[in-house]
Protein backbone atom coordinates (compact mmCIF):
# COMPACT_ATOMS: atom_id res chain seq x y z
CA UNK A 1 12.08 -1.97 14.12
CA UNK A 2 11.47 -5.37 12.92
CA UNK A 3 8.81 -6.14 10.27
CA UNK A 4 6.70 -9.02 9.50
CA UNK A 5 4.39 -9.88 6.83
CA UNK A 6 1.59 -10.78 7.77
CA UNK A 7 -1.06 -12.56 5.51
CA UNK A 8 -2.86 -11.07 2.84
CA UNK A 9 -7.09 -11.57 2.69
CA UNK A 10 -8.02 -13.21 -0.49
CA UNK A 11 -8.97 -10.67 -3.16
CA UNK A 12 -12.41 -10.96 -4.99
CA UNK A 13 -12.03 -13.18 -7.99
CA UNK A 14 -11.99 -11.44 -10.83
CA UNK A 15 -11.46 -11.92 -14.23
CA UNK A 16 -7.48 -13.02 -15.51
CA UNK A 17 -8.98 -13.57 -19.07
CA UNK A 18 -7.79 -17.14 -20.45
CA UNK A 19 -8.26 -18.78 -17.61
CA UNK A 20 -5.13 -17.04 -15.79
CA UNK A 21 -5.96 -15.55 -12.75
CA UNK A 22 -6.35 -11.18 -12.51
CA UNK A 23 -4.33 -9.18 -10.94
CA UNK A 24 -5.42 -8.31 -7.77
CA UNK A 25 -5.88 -12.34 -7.09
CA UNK A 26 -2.20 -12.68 -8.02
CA UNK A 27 -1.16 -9.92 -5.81
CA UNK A 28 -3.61 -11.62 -2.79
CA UNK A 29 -1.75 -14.53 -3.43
CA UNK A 30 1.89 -13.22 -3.48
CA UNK A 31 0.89 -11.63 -0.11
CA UNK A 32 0.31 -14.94 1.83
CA UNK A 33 4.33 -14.99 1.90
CA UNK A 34 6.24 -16.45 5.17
CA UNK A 35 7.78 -13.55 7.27
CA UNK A 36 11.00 -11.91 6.14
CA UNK A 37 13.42 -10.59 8.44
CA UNK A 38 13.99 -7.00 9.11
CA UNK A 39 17.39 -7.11 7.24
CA UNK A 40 14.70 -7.46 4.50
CA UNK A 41 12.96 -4.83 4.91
CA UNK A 42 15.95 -2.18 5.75
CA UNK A 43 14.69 -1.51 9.34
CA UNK A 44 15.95 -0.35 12.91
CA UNK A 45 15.36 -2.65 15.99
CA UNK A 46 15.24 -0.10 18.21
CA UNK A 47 11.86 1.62 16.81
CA UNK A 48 9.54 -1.50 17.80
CA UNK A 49 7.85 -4.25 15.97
CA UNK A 50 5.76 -3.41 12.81
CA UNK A 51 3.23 -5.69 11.07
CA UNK A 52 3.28 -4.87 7.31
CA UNK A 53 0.11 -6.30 4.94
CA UNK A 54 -1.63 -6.42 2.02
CA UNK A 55 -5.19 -5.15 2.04
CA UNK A 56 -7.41 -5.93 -0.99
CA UNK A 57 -9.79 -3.27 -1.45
CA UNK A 58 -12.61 -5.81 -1.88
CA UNK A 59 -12.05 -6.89 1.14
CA UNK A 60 -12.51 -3.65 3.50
CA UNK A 61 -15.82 -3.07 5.63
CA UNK A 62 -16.77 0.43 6.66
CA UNK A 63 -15.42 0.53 10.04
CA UNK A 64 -11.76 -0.77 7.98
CA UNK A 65 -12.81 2.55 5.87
CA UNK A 66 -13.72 4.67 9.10
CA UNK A 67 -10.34 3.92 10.78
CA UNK A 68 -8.45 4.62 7.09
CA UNK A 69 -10.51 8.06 6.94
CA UNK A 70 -9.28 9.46 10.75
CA UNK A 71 -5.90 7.89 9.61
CA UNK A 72 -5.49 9.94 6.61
CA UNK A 73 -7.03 13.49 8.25
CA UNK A 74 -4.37 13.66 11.14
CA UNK A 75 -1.57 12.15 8.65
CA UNK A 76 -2.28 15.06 5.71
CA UNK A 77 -3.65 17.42 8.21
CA UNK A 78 -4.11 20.60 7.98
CA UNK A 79 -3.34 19.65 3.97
CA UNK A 80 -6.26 17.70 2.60
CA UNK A 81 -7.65 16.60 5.87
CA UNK A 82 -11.14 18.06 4.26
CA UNK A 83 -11.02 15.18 1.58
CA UNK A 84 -9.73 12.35 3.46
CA UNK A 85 -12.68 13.35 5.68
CA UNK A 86 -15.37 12.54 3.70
CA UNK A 87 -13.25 9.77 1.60
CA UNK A 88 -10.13 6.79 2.52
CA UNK A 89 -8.86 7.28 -1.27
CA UNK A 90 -7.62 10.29 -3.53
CA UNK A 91 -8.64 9.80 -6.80
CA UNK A 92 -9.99 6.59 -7.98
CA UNK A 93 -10.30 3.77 -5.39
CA UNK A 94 -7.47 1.65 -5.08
CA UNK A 95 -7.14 -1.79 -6.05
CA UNK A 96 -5.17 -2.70 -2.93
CA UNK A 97 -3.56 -0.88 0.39
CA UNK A 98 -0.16 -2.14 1.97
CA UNK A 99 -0.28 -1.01 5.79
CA UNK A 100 1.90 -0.96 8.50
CA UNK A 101 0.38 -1.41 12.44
CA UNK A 102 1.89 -1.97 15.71
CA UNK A 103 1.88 -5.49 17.94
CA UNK A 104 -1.84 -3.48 19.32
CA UNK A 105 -3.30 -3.00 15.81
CA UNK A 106 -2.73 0.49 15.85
CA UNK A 107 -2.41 1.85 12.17
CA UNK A 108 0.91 3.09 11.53
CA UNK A 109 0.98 4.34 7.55
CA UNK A 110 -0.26 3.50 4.64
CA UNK A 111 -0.44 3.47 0.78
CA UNK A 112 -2.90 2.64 -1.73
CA UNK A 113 -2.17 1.60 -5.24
CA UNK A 114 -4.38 0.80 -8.18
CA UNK A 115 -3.51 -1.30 -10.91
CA UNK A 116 -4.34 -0.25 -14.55
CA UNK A 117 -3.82 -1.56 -18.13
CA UNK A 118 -3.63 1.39 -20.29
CA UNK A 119 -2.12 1.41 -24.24
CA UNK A 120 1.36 3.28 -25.08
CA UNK A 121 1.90 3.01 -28.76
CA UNK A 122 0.13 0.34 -29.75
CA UNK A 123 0.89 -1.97 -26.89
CA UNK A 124 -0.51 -2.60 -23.85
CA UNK A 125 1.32 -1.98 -20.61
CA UNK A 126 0.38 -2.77 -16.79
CA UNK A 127 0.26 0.37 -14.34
CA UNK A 128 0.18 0.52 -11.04
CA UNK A 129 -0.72 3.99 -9.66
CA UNK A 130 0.44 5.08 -5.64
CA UNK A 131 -1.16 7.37 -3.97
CA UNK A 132 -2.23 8.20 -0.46
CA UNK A 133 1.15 7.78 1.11
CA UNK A 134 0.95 8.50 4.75
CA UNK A 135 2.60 7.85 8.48
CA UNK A 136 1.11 8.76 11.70
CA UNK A 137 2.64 12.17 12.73
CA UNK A 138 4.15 10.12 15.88
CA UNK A 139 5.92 7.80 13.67
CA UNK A 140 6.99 9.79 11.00
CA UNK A 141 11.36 9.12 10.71
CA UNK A 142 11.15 5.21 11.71
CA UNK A 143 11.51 4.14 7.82
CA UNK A 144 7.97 2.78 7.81
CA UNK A 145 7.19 4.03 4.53
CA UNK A 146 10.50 2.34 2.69
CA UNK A 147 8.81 -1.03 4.76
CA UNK A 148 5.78 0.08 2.72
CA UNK A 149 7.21 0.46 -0.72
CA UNK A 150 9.91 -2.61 0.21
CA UNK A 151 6.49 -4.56 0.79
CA UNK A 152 5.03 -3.07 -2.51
CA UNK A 153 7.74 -4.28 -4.48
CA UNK A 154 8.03 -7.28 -3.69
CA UNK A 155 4.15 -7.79 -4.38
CA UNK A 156 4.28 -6.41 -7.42
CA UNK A 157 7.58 -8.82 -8.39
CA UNK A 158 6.08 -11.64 -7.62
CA UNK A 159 2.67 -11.35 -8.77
CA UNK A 160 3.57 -9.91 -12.07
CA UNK A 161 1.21 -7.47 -11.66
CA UNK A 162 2.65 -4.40 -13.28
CA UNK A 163 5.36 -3.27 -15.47
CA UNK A 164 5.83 0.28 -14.24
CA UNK A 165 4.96 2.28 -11.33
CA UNK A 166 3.99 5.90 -10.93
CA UNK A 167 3.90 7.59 -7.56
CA UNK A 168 1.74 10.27 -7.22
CA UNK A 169 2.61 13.16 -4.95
CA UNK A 170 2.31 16.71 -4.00
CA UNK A 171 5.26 19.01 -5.06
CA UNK A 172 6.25 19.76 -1.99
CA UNK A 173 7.61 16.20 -1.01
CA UNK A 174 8.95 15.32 -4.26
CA UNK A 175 12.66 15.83 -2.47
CA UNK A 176 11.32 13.18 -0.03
CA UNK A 177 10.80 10.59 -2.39
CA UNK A 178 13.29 11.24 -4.70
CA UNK A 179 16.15 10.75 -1.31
């Protein structure tokens, strides 16, 4: 499987305070990268070609929300297809969503992450928050979601958007993660 990057919509401005810019605009802007090369992106050649992005959530229309919806039900179904059916996001919304689709479109997985400043002793610290981490039943074993979090890193690196990272899963699939 090879992977591109493909470019990342402009996020809506928001405020950087000082005149830097926020963010979500520095993560839009990290995203309009060249394409790496699969070595990159620790992938197989013989699974197909993947296009990875960055999706600010400003930037999604309801039919983008519609397709993320029937995504997520046959991804977590029969677990929590009865949320993602009536919602593209666990929890709070996300800030941003890094996807993975074929040559045709066709959504592959997905995560969403949200980006928080919150205070630990006295200082404060950026956060980003993952959730919603899902691959298509039929694609599950191709490494897509490493792509995913590969591709998350590297936004986060070099937009300087958060210091830490918390994934957010059920127990079950903790052993999946931690691997």
């Amino acid at each position: 499987m090879s992977a591109t990057t493909a470019p990342t919509p402009a996020a809506t401005p928001a405020e950087g305070g000082a005149g830097q810019p926020s963010a979500p605009d520095r993560l839009a802007d990290a995203g309009r990268a060249e394409p790496q090369s699969a070595e990159e992106h620790d992938v197989r050649p013989e699974a197909g070609d993947v296009i990875v992005s960055v999706q600010p959530e400003a930037g999604l229309i309801d039919a983008d929300r519609a397709e993320l919806r029937a995504f997520l039900v046959a991804a977590y179904a029969p677990h929590h297809a009865d949320v993602f059916s009536r919602h593209d996001f666990w929890g709070g919304p996300p800030t941003a969503r890094v996807v993975a689709r074929d040559r045709d479109g066709t959504l592959l997985a997905h995560l969403g992450f949200s980006l928080r400043t919150i205070a630990v002793g006295g200082a404060e610290v950026r956060v980003a928050g993952i959730g919603a981490v899902a691959t298509h039943p039929q694609h599950r074993g191709a490494g897509l979601g490493r792509i995913l979090f590969d591709r998350l890193a590297e936004q986060m690196t070099a937009a300087e958007a958060a210091d830490f990272a918390l994934l957010e899963c059920r127990d079950a699939v903790v052993g999946f993660y931690a691997a």
